[in-house]
PDB file of N, CA and C in Angstrom:
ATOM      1  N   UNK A   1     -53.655  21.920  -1.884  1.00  0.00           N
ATOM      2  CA  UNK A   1     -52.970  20.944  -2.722  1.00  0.00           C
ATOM      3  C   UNK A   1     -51.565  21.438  -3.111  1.00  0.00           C
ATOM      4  N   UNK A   2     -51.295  22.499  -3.709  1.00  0.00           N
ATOM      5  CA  UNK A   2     -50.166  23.056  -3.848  1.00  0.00           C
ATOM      6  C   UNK A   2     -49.284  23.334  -2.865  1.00  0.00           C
ATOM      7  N   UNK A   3     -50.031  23.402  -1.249  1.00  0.00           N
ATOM      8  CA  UNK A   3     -48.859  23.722  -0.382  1.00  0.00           C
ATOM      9  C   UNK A   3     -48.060  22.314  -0.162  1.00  0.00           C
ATOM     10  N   UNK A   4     -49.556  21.342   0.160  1.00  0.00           N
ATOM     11  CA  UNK A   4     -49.028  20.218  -0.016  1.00  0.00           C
ATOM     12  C   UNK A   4     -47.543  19.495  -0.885  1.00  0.00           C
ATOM     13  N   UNK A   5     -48.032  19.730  -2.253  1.00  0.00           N
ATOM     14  CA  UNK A   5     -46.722  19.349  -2.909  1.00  0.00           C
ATOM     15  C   UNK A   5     -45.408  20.151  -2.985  1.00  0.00           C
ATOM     16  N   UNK A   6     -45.526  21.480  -2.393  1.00  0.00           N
ATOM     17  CA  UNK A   6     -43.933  22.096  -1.922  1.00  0.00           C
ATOM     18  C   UNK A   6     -43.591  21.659  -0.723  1.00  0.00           C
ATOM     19  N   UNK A   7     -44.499  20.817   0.198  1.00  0.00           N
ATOM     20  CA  UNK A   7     -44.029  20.567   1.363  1.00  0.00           C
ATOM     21  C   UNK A   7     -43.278  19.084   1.203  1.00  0.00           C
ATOM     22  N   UNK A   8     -43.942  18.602   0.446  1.00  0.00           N
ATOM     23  CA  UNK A   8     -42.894  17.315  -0.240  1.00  0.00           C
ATOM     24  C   UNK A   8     -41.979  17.302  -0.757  1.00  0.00           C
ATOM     25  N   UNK A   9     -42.166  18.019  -1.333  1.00  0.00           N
ATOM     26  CA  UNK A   9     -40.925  18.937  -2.725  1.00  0.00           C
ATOM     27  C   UNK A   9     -39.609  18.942  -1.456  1.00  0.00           C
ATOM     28  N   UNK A  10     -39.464  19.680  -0.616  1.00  0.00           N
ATOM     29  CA  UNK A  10     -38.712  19.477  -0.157  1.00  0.00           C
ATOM     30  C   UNK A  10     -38.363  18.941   1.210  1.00  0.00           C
ATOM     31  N   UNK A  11     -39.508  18.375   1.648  1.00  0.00           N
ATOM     32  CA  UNK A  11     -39.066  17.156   2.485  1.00  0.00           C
ATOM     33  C   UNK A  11     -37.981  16.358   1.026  1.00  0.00           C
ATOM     34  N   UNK A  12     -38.214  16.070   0.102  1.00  0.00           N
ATOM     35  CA  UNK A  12     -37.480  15.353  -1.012  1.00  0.00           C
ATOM     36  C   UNK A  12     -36.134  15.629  -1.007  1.00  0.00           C
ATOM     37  N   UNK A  13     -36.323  16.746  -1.088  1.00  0.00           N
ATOM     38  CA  UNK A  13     -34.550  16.878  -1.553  1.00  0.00           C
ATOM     39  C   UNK A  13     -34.076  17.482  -0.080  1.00  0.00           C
ATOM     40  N   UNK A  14     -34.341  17.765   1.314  1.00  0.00           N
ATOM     41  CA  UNK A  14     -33.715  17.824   2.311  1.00  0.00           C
ATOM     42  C   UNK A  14     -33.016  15.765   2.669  1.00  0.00           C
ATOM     43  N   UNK A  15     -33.989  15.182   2.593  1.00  0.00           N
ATOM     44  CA  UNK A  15     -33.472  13.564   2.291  1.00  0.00           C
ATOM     45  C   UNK A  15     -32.346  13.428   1.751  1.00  0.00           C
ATOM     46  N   UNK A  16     -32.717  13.711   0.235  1.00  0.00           N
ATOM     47  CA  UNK A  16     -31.583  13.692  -0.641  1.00  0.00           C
ATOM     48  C   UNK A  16     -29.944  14.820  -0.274  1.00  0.00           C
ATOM     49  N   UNK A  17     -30.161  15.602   0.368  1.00  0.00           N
ATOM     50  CA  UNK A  17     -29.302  16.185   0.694  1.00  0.00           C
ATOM     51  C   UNK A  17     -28.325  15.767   1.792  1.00  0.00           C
ATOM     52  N   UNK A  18     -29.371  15.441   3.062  1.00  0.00           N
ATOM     53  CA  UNK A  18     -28.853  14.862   3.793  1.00  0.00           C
ATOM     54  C   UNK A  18     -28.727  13.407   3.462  1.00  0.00           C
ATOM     55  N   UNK A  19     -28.415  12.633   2.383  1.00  0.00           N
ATOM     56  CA  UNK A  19     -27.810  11.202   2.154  1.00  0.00           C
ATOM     57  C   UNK A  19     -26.626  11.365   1.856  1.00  0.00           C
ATOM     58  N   UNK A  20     -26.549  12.860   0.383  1.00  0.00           N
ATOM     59  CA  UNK A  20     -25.339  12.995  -0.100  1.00  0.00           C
ATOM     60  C   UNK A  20     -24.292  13.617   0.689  1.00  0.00           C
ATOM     61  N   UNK A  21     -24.271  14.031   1.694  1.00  0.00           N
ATOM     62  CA  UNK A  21     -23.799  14.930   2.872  1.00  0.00           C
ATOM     63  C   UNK A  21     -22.935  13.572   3.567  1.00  0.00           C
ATOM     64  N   UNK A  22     -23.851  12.662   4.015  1.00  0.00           N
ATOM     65  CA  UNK A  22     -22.928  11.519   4.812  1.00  0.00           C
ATOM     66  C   UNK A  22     -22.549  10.651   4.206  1.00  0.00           C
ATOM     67  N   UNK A  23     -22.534  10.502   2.880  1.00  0.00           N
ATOM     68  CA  UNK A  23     -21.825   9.027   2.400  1.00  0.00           C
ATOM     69  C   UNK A  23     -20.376   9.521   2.212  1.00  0.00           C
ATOM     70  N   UNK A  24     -19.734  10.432   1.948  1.00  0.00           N
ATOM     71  CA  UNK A  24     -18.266  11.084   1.644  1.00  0.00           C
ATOM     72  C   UNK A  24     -17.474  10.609   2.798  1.00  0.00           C
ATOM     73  N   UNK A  25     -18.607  10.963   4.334  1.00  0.00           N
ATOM     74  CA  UNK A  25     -18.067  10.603   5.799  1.00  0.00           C
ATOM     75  C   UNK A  25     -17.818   9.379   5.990  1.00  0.00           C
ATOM     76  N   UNK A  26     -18.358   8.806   5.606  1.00  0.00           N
ATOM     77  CA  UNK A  26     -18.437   7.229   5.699  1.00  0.00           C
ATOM     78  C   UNK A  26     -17.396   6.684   5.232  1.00  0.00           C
ATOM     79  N   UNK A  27     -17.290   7.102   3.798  1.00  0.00           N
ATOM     80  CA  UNK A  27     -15.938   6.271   2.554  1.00  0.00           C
ATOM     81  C   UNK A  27     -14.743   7.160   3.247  1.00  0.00           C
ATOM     82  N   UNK A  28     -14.548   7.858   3.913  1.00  0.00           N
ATOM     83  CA  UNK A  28     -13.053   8.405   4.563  1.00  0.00           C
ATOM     84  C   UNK A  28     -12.650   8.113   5.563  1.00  0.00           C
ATOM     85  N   UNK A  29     -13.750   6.932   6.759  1.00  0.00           N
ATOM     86  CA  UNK A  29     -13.640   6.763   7.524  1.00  0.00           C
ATOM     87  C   UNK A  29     -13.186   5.477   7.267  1.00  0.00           C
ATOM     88  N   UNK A  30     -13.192   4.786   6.416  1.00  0.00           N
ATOM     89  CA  UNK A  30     -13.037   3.385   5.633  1.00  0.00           C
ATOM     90  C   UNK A  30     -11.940   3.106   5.474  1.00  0.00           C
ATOM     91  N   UNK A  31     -10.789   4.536   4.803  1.00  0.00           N
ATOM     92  CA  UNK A  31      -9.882   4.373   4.421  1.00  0.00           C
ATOM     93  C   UNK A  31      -9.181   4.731   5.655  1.00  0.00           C
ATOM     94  N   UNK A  32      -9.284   5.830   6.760  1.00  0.00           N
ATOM     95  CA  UNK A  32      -8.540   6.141   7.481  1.00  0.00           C
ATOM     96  C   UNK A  32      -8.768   4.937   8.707  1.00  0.00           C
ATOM     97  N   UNK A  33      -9.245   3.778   8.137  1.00  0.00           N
ATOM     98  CA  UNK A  33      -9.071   2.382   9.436  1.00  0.00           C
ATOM     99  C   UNK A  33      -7.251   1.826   9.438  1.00  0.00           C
ATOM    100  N   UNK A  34      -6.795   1.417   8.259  1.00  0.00           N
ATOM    101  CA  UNK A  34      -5.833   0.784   8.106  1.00  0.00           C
ATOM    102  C   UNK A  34      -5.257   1.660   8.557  1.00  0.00           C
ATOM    103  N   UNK A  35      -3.577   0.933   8.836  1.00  0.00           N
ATOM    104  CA  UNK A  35      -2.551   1.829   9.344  1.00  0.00           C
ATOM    105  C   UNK A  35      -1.628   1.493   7.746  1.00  0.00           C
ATOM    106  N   UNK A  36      -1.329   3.060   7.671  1.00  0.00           N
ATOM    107  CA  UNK A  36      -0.687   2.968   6.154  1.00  0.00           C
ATOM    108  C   UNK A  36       0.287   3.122   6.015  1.00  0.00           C
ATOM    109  N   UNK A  37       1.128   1.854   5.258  1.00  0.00           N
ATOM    110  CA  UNK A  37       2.772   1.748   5.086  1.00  0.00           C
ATOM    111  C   UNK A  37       3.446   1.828   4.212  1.00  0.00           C
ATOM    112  N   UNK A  38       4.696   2.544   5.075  1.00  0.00           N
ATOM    113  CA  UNK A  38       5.908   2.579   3.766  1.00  0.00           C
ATOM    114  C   UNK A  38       6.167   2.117   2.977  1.00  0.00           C
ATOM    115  N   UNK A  39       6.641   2.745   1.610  1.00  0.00           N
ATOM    116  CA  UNK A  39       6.813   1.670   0.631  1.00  0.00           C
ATOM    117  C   UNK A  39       8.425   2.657   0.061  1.00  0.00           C
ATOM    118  N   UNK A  40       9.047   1.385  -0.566  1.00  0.00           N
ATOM    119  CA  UNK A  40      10.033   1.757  -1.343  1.00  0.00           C
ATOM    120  C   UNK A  40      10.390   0.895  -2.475  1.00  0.00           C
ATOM    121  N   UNK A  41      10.948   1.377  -3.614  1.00  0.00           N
ATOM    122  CA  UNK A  41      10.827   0.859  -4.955  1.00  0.00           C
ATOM    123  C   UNK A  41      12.420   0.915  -5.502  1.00  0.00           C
ATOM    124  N   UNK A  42      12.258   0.151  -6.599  1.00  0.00           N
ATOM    125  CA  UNK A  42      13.562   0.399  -6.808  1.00  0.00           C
ATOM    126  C   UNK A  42      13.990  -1.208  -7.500  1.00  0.00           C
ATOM    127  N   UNK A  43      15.324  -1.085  -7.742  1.00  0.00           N
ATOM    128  CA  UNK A  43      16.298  -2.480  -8.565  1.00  0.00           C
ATOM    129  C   UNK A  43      16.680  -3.343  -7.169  1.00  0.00           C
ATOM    130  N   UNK A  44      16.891  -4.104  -7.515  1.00  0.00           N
ATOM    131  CA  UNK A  44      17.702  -5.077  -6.316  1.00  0.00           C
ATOM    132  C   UNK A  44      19.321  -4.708  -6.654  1.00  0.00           C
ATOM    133  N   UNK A  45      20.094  -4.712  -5.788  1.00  0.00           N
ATOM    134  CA  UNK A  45      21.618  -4.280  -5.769  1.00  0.00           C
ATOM    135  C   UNK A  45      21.861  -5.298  -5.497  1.00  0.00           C
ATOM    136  N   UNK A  46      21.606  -6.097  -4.073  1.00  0.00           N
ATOM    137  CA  UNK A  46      22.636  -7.007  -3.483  1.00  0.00           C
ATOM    138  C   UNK A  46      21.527  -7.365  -2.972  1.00  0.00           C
ATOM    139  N   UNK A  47      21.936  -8.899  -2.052  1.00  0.00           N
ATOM    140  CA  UNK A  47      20.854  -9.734  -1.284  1.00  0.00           C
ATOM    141  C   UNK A  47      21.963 -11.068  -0.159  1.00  0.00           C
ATOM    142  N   UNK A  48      21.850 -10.752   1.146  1.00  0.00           N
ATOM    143  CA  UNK A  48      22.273 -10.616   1.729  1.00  0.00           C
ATOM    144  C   UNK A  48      21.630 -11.663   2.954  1.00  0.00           C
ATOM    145  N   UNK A  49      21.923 -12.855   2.496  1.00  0.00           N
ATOM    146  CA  UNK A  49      20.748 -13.458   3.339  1.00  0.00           C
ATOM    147  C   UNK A  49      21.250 -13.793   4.884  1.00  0.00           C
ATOM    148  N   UNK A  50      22.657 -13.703   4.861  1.00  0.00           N
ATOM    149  CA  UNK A  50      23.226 -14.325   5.956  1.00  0.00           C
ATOM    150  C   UNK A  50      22.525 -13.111   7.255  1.00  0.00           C
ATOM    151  N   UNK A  51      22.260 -11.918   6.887  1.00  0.00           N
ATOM    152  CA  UNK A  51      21.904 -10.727   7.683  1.00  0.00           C
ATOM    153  C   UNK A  51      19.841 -10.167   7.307  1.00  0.00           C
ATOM    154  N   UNK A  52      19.463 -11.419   6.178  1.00  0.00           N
ATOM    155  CA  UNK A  52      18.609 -11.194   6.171  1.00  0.00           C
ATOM    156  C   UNK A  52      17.968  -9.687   5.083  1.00  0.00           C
ATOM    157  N   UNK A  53      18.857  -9.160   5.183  1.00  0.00           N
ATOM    158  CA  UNK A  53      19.037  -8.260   3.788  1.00  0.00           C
ATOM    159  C   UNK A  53      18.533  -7.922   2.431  1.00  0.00           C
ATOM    160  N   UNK A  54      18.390  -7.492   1.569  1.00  0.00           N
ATOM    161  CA  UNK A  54      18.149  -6.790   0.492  1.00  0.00           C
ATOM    162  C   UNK A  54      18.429  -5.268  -0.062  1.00  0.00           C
ATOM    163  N   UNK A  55      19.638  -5.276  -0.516  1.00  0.00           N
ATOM    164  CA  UNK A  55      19.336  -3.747  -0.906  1.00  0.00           C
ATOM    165  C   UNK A  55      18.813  -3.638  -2.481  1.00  0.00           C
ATOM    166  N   UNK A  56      18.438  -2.560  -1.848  1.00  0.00           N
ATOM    167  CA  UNK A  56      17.406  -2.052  -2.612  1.00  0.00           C
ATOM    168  C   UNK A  56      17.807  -0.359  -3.505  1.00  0.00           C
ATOM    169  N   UNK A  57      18.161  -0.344  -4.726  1.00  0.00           N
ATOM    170  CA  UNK A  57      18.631   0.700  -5.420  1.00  0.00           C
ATOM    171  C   UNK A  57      17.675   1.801  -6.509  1.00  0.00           C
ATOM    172  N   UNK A  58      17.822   3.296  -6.049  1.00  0.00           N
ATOM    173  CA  UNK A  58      16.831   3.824  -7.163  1.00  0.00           C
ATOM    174  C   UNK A  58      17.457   5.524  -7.756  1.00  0.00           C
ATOM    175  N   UNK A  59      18.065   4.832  -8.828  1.00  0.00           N
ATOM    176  CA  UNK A  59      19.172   5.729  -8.988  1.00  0.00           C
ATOM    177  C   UNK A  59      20.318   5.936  -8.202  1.00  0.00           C
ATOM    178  N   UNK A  60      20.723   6.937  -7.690  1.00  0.00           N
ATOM    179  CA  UNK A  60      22.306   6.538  -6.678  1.00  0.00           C
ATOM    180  C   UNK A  60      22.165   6.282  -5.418  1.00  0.00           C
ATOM    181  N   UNK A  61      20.351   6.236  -5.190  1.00  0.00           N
ATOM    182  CA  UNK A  61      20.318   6.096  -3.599  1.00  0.00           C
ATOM    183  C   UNK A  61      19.941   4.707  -3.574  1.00  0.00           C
ATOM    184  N   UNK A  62      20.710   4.090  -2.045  1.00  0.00           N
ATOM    185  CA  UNK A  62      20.447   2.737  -2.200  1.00  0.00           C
ATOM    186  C   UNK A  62      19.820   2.713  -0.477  1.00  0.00           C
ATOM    187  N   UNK A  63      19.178   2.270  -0.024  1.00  0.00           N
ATOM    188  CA  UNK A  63      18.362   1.678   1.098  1.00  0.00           C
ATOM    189  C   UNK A  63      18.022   0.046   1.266  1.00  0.00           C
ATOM    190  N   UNK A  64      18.488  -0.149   2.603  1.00  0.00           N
ATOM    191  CA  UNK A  64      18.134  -1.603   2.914  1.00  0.00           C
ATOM    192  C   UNK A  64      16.811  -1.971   3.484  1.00  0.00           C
ATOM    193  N   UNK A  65      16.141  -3.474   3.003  1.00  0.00           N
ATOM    194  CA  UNK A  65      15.173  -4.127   3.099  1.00  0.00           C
ATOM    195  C   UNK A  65      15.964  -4.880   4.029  1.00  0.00           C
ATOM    196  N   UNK A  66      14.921  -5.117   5.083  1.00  0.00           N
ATOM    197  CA  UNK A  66      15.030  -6.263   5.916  1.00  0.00           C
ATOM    198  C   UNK A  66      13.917  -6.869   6.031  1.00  0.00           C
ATOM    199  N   UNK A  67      13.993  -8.356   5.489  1.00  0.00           N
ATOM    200  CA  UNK A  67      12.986  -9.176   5.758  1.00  0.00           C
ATOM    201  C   UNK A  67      13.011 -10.500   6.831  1.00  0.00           C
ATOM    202  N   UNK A  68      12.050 -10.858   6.992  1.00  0.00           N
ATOM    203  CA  UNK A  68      11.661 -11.621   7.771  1.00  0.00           C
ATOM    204  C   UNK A  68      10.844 -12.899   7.702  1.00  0.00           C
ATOM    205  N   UNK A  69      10.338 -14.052   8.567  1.00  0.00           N
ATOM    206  CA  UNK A  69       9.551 -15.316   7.908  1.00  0.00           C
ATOM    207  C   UNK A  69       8.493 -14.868   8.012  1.00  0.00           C
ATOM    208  N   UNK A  70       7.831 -13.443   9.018  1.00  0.00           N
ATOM    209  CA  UNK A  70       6.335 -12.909   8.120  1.00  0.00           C
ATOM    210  C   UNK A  70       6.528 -12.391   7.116  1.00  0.00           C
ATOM    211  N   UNK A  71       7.321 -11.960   6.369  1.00  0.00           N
ATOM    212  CA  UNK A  71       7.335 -11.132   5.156  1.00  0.00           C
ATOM    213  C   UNK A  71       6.515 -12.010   3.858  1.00  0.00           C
ATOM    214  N   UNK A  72       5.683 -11.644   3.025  1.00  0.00           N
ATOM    215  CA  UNK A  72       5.509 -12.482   1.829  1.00  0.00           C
ATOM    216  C   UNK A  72       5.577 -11.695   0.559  1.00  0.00           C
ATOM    217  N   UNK A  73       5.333 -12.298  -0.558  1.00  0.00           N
ATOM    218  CA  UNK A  73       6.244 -12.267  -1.575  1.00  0.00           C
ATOM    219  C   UNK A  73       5.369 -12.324  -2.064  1.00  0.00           C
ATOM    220  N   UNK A  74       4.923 -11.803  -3.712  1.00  0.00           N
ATOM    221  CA  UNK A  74       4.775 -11.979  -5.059  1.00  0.00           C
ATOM    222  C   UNK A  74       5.624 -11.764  -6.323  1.00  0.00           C
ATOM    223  N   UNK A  75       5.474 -12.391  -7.148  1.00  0.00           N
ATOM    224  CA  UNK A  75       6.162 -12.397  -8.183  1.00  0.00           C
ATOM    225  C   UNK A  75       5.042 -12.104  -9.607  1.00  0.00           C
ATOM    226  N   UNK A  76       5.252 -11.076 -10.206  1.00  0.00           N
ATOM    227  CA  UNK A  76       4.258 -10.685 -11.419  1.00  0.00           C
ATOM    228  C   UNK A  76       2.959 -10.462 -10.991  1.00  0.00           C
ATOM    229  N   UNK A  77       2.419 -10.021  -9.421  1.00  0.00           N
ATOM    230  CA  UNK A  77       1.118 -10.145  -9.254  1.00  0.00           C
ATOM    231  C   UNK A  77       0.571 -11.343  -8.679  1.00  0.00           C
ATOM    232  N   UNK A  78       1.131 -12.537  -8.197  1.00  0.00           N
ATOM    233  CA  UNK A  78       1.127 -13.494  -8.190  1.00  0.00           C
ATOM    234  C   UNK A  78       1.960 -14.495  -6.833  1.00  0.00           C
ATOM    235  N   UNK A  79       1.325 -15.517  -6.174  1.00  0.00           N
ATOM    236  CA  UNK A  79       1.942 -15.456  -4.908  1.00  0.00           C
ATOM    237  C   UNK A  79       3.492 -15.924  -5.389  1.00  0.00           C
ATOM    238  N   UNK A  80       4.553 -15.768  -4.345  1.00  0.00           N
ATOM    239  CA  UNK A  80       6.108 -16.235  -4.800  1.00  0.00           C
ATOM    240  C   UNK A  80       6.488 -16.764  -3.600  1.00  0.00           C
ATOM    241  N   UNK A  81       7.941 -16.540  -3.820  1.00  0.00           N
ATOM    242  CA  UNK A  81       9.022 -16.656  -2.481  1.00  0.00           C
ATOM    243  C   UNK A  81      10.191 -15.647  -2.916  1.00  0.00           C
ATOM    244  N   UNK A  82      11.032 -15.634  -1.679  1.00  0.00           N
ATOM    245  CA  UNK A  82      12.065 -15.092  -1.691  1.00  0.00           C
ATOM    246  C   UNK A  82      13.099 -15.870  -2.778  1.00  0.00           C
ATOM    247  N   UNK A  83      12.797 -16.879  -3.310  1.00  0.00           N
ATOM    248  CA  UNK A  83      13.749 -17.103  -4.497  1.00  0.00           C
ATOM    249  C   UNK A  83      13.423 -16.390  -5.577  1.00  0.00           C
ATOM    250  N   UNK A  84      12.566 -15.681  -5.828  1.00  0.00           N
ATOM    251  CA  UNK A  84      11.983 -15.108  -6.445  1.00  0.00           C
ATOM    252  C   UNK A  84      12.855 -13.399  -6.867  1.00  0.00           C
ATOM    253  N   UNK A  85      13.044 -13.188  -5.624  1.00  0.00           N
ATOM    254  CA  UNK A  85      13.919 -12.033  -5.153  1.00  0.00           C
ATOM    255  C   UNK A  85      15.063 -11.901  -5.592  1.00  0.00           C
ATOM    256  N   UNK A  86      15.742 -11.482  -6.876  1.00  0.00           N
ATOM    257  CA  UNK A  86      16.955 -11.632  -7.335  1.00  0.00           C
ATOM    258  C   UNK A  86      17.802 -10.692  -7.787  1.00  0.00           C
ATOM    259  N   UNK A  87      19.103 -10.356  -7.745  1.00  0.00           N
ATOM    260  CA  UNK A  87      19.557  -8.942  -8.309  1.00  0.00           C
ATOM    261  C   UNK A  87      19.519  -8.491  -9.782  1.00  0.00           C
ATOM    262  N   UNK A  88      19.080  -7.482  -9.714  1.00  0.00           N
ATOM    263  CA  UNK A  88      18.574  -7.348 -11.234  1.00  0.00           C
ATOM    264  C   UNK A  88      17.198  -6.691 -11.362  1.00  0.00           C
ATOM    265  N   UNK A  89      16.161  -7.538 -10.487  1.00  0.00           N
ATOM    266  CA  UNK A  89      14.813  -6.936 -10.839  1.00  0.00           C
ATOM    267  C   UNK A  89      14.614  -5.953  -9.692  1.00  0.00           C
ATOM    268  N   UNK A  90      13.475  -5.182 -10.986  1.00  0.00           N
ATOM    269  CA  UNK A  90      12.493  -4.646  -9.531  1.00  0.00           C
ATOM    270  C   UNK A  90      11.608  -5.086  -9.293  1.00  0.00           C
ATOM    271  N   UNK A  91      11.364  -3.944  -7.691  1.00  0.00           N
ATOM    272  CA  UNK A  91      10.975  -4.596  -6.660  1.00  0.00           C
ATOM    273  C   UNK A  91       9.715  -3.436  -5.909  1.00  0.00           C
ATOM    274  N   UNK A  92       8.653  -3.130  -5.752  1.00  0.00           N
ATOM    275  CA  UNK A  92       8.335  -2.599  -4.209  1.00  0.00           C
ATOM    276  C   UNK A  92       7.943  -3.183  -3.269  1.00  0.00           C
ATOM    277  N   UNK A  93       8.728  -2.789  -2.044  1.00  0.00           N
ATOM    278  CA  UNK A  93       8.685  -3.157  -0.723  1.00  0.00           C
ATOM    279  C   UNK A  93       7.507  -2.337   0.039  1.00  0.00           C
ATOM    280  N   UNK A  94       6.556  -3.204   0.644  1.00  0.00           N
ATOM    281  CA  UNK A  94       5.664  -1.876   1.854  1.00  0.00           C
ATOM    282  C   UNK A  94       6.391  -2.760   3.247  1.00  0.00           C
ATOM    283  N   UNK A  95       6.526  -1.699   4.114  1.00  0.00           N
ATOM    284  CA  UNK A  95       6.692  -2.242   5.458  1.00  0.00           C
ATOM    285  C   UNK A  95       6.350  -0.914   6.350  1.00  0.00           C
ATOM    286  N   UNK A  96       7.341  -0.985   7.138  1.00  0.00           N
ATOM    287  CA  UNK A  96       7.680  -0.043   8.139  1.00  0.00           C
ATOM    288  C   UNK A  96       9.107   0.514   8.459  1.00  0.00           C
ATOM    289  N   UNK A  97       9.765   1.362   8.273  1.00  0.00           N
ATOM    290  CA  UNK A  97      11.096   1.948   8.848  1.00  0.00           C
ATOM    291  C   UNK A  97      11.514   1.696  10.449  1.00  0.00           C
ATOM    292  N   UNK A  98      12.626   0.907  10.804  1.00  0.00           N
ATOM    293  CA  UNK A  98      13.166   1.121  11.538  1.00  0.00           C
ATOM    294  C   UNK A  98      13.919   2.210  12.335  1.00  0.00           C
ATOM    295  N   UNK A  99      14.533   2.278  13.186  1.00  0.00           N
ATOM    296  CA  UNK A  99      15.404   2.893  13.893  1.00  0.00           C
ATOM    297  C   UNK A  99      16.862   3.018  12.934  1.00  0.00           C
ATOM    298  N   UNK A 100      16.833   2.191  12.464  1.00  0.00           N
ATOM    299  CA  UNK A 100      18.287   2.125  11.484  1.00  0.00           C
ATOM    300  C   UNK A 100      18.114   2.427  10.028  1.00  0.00           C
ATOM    301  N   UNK A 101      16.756   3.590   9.642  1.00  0.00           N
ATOM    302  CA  UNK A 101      16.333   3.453   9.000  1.00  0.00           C
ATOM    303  C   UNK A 101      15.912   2.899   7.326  1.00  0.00           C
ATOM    304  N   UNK A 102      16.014   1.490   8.214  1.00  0.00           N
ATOM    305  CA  UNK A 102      16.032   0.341   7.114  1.00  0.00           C
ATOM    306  C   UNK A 102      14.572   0.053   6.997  1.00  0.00           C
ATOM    307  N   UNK A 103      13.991  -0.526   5.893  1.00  0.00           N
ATOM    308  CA  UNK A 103      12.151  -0.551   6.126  1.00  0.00           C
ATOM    309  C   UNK A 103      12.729  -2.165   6.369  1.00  0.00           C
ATOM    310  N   UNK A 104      11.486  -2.681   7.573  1.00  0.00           N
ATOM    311  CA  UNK A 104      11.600  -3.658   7.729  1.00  0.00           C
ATOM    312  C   UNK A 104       9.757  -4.068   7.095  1.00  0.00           C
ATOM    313  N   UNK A 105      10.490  -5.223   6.378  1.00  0.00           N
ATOM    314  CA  UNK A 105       9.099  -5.273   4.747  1.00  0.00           C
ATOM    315  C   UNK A 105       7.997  -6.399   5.431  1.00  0.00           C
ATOM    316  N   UNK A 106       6.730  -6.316   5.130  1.00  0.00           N
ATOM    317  CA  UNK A 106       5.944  -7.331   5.456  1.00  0.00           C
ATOM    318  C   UNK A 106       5.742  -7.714   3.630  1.00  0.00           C
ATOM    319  N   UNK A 107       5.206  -7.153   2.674  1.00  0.00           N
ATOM    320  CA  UNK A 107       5.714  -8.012   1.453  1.00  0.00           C
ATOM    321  C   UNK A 107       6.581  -6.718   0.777  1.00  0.00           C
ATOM    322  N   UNK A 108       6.846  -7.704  -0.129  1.00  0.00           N
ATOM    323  CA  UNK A 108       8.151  -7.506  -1.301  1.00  0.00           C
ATOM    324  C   UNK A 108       7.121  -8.258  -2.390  1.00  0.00           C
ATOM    325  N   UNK A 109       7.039  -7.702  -3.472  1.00  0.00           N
ATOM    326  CA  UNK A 109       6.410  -7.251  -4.891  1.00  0.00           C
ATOM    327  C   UNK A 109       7.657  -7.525  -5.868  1.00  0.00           C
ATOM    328  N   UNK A 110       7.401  -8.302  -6.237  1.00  0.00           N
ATOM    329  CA  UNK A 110       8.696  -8.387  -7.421  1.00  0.00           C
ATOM    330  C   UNK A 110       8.061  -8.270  -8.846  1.00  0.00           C
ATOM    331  N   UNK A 111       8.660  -7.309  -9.725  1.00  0.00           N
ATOM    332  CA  UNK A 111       7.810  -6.943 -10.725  1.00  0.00           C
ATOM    333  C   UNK A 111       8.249  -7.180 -12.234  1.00  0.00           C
ATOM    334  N   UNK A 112       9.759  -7.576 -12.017  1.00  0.00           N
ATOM    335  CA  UNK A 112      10.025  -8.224 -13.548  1.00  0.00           C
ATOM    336  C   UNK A 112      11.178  -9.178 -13.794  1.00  0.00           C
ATOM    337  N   UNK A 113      11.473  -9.985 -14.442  1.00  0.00           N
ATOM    338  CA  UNK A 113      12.484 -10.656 -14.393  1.00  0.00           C
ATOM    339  C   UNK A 113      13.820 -10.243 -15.085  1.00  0.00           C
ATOM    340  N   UNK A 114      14.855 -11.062 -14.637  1.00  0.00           N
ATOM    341  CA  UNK A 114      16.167 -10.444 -15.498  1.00  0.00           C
ATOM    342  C   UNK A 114      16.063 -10.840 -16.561  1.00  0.00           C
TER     343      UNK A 114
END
């Protein structure tokens, strides 16, 4: 009877061991699916539509947004538009960096008003 219940004993917690062992694998494999993008933050400087444009200012460094008709927009958390987009507020951009290393944005986050 007693061998019995050490032989359970840890059949029990070899289970339990091996559950807690693979769920960590699992939740990292979850996150490392997406492809993960640039982001940049900052004031709006200027906006530049004839070129499609936005710069984008954070402290003395300034970097250009280039957007596009996939790009989308929120305003406060909330869906927007590019009218939305104005000099004065901030902003974070996620996209991807170009060659010119400008991020070219899939959304723009607008986060407060003037």
């Amino acid at each position: 009877m007693r061998r019995s219940l050490s032989i359970l004993t840890g059949l029990f917690l070899g289970v339990v061991l091996s559950l807690s062992l693979a769920t960590p694998t699992y939740a990292k494999e979850k996150k490392a699916a997406g492809p993960k993008e640039d982001r940049l933050s900052g004031t709006i400087h200027m906006i530049n539509k004839d070129t499609s444009t936005v710069t984008v200012r954070k402290g003395n460094v300034q970097r250009q947004v280039v957007y596009n008709a996939d790009t989308k927009y929120t305003y406060r958390n909330k869906p927007g538009s590019m009218d939305d987009v104005k000099e004065g507020r901030r902003v974070i951009c996620l996209g991807k960096f170009n060659d010119k290393t400008q991020l070219v944005a899939t959304r723009i986050d607008v986060r407060e008003g003037k």
